[in-house]
Protein backbone atom coordinates (compact mmCIF):
# COMPACT_ATOMS: atom_id res chain seq x y z
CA UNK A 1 59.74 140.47 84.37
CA UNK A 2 55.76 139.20 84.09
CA UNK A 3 55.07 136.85 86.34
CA UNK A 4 52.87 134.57 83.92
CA UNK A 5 56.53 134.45 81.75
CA UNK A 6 58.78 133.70 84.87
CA UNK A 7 56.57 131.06 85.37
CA UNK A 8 56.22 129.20 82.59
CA UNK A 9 60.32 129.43 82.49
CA UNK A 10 60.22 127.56 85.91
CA UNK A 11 57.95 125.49 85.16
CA UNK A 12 60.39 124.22 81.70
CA UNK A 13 63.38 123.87 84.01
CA UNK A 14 60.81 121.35 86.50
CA UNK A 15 60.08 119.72 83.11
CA UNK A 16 63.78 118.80 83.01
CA UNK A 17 64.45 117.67 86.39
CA UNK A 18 61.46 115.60 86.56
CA UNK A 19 64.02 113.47 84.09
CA UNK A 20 65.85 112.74 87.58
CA UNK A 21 62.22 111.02 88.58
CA UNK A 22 62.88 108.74 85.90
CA UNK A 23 65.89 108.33 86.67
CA UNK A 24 65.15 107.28 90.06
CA UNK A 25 62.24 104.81 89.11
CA UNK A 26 65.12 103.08 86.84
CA UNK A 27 67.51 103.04 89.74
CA UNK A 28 64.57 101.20 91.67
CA UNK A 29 63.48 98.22 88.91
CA UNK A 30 67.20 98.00 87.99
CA UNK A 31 68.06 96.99 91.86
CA UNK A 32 65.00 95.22 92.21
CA UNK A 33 66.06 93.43 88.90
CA UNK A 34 63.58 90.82 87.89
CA UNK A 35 62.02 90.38 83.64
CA UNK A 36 59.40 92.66 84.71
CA UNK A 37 61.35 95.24 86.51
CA UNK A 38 63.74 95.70 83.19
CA UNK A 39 60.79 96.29 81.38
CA UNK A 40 59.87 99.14 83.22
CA UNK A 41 63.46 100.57 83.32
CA UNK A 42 63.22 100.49 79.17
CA UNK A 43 59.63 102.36 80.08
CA UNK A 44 61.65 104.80 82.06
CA UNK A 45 65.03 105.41 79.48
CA UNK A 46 62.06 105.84 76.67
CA UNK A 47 59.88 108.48 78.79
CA UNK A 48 63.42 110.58 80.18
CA UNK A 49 64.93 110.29 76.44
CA UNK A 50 61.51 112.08 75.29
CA UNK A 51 61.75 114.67 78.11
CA UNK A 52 65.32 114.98 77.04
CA UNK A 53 64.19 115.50 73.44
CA UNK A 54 61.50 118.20 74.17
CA UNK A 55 62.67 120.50 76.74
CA UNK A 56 65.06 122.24 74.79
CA UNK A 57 62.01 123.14 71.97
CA UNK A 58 60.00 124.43 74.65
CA UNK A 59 62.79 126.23 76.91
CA UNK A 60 63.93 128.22 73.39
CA UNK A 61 59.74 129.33 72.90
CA UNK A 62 59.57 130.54 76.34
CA UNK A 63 63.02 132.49 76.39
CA UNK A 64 63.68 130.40 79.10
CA UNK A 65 67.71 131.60 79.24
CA UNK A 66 66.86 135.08 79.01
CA UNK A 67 64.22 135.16 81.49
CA UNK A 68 65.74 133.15 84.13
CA UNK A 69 69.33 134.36 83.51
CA UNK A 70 70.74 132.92 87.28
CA UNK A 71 69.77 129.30 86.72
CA UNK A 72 71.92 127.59 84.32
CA UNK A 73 69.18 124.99 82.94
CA UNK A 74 72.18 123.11 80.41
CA UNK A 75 74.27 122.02 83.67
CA UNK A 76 70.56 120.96 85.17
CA UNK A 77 69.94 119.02 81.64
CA UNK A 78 73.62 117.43 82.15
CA UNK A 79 73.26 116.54 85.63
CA UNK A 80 69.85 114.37 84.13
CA UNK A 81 71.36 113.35 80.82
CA UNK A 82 74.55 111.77 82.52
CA UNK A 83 72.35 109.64 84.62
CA UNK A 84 69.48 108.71 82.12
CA UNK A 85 71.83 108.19 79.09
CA UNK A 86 74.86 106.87 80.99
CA UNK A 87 75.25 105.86 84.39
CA UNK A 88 71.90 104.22 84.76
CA UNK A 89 72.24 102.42 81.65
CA UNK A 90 75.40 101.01 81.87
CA UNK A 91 74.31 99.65 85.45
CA UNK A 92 71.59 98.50 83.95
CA UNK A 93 73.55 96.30 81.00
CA UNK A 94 75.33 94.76 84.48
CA UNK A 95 72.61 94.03 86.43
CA UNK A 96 70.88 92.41 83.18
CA UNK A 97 73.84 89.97 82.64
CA UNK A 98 74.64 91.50 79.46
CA UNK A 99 78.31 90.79 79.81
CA UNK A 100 79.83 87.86 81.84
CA UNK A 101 80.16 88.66 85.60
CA UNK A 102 84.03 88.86 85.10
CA UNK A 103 83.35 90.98 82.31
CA UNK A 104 81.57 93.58 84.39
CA UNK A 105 84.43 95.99 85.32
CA UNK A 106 84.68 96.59 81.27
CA UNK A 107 81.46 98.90 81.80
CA UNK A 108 84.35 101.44 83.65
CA UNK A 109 85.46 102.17 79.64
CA UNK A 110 82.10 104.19 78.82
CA UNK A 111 81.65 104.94 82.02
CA UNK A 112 84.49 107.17 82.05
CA UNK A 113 83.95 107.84 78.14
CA UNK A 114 80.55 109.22 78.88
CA UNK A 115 82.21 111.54 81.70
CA UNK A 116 84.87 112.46 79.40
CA UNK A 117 81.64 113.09 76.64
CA UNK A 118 79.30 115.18 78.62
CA UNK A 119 82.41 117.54 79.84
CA UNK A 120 83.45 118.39 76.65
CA UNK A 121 82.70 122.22 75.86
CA UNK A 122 82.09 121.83 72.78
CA UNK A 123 80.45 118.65 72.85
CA UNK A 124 77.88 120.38 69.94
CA UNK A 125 79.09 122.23 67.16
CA UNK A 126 78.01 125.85 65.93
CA UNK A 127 76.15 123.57 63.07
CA UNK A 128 74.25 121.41 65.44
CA UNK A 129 75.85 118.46 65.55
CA UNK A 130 77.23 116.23 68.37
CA UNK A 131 80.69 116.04 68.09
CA UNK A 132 81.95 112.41 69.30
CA UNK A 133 79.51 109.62 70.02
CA UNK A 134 77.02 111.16 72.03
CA UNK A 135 76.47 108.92 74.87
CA UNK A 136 73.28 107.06 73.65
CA UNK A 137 74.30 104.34 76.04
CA UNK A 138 70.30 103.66 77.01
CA UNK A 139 69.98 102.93 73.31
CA UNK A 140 72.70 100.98 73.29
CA UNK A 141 71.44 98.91 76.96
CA UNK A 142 68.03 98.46 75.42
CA UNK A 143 69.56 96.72 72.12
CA UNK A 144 72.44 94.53 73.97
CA UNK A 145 69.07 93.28 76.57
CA UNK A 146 66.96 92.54 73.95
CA UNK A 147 69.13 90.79 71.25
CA UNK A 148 71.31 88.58 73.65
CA UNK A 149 73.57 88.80 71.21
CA UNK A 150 77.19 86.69 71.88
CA UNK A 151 79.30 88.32 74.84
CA UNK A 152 82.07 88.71 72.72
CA UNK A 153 80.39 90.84 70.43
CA UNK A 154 78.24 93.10 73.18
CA UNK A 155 81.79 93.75 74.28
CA UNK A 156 83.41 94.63 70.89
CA UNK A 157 80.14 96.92 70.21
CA UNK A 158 80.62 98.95 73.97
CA UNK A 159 84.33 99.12 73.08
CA UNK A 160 84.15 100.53 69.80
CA UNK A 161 81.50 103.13 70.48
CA UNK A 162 83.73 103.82 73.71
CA UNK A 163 86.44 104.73 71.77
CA UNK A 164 84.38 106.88 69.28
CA UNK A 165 83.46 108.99 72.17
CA UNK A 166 87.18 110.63 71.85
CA UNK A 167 86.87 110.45 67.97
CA UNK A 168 85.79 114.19 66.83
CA UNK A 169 82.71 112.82 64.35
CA UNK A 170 79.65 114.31 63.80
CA UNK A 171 76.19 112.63 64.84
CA UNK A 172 73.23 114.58 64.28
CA UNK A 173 71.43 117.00 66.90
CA UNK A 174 68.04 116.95 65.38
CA UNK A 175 66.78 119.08 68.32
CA UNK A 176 67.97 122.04 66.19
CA UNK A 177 66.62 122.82 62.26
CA UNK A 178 70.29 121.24 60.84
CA UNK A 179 70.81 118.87 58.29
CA UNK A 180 68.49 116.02 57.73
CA UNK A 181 66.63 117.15 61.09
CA UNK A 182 63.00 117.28 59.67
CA UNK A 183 63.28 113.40 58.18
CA UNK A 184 65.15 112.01 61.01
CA UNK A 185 62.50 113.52 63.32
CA UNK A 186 59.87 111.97 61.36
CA UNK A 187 61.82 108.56 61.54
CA UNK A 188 62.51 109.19 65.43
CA UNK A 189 59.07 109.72 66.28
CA UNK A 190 58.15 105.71 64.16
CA UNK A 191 60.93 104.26 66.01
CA UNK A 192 59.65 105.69 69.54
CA UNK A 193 56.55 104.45 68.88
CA UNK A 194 57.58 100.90 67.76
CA UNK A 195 59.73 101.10 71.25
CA UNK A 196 56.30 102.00 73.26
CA UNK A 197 54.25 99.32 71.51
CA UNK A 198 57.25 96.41 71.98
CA UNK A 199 57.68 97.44 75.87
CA UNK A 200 53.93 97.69 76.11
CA UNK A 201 53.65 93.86 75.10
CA UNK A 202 51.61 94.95 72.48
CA UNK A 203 53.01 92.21 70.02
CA UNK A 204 52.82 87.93 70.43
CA UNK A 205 56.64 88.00 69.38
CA UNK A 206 57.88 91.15 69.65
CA UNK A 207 61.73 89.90 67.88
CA UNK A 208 60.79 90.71 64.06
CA UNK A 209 59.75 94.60 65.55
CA UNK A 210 62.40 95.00 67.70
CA UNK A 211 65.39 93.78 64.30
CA UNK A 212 62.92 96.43 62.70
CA UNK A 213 63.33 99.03 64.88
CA UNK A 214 67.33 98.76 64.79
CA UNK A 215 67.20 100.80 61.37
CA UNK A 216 66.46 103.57 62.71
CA UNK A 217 69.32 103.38 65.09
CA UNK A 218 71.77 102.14 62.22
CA UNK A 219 70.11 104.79 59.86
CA UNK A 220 71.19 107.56 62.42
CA UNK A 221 74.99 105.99 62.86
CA UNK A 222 75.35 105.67 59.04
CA UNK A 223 74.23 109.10 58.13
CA UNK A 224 76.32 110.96 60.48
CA UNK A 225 79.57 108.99 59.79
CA UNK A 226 78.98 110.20 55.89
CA UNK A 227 78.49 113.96 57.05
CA UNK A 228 81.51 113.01 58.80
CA UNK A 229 83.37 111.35 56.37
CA UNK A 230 82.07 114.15 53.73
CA UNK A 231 83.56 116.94 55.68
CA UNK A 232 87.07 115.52 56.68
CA UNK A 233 87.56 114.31 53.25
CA UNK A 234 85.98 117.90 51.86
């Protein structure tokens, strides 16, 4: 095998892991757990979600499977994903005070959702979707933070989505050229940006950009429950 191409296929599967440096940062400000500190752990979901969202492109150019046939890079990008999207997240909606303090064990429900989730062997379809909610649990910590919306209804909203995680429904996989990719890639790549320039402080009062930002999130939930919804009902 050419060493320039065995290369560049190790150098993809560092691209992931350095997802578990993010990961570690946010284990850091989430302990250390001050405004400031949370800010930097919303830094850290946004730069591991965009790792997350790019590694795949570039490990399918460089043939990284076939060239590196020993190292199973998807159980690496689970090992990250379950921390960056899940774990960390959900300790981070504690540690924030999302939920009352005697609400806290409730955070056990996606906890064990998300491990249920990410096991799941056919967690994507053959048509590039996700199949059950797919764990976006550092979207869902960032919203809950910022909103400080009623307890009752964080809960009801970490319930539901919970549950879904069992639910076979599709949610779109726009890593892959499926349905709707190339305009909800183009949407994505807005809503990032609005994300960076709110966590950057860019904005006096950042609350009119961040209710502006939720469409994208409630664009992405509403479109995949009509693909689902169009496909059980044929």
């Amino acid at each position: 095998m050419p060493l320039k191409e065995t290369f560049l296929a190790w150098l993809v599967h560092l691209y992931t892991a350095s997802g578990l440096v993010a990961a570690a940062g946010m284990a850091f400000f989430i302990v250390r757990g001050d405004a400031e500190s949370f800010r930097w752990v919303i830094a850290l979901m946004i730069a591991a979600t965009f790792i997350d969202a790019t590694d795949g492109t570039l490990a399918r150019r460089w043939r990284v499977k076939e060239i590196l046939p020993g190292f199973d890079g998807r159980r690496l990008d689970d090992i990250v994903d379950f921390q960056t999207y899940t774990s960390l997240p959900l300790l981070f909606i504690w540690r924030a005070g999302v939920l009352p303090e005697n609400w806290g064990w409730f955070l056990l429900l996606p906890l064990l959702a998300g491990a249920y989730g990410f096991s799941q062997s056919d967690a994507k379809t053959e048509d590039h979707y996700f199949l059950g909610f797919p764990s976006y649990w550092n979207v869902v910590a960032i919203y809950l933070y910022w909103l400080q919306l009623p307890s009752w209804i964080s809960l009801v909203i970490i319930g539901v989505l919970s549950v879904l995680t069992f639910v076979p429904s599709l949610y779109l996989y726009t890593s892959y050229k499926g349905e709707f990719s190339r305009l909800t890639n183009w949407l994505l790549v807005i809503w990032a940006m609005i994300l960076v320039l709110i966590v950057a402080k860019v904005f006096d009062d950042p609350r009119p950009m961040i209710w502006l930002s939720l469409a994208f999130p409630l664009y992405y939930f509403a479109l995949s429950w009509w693909i689902t919804l169009r496909k059980w009902l044929g």
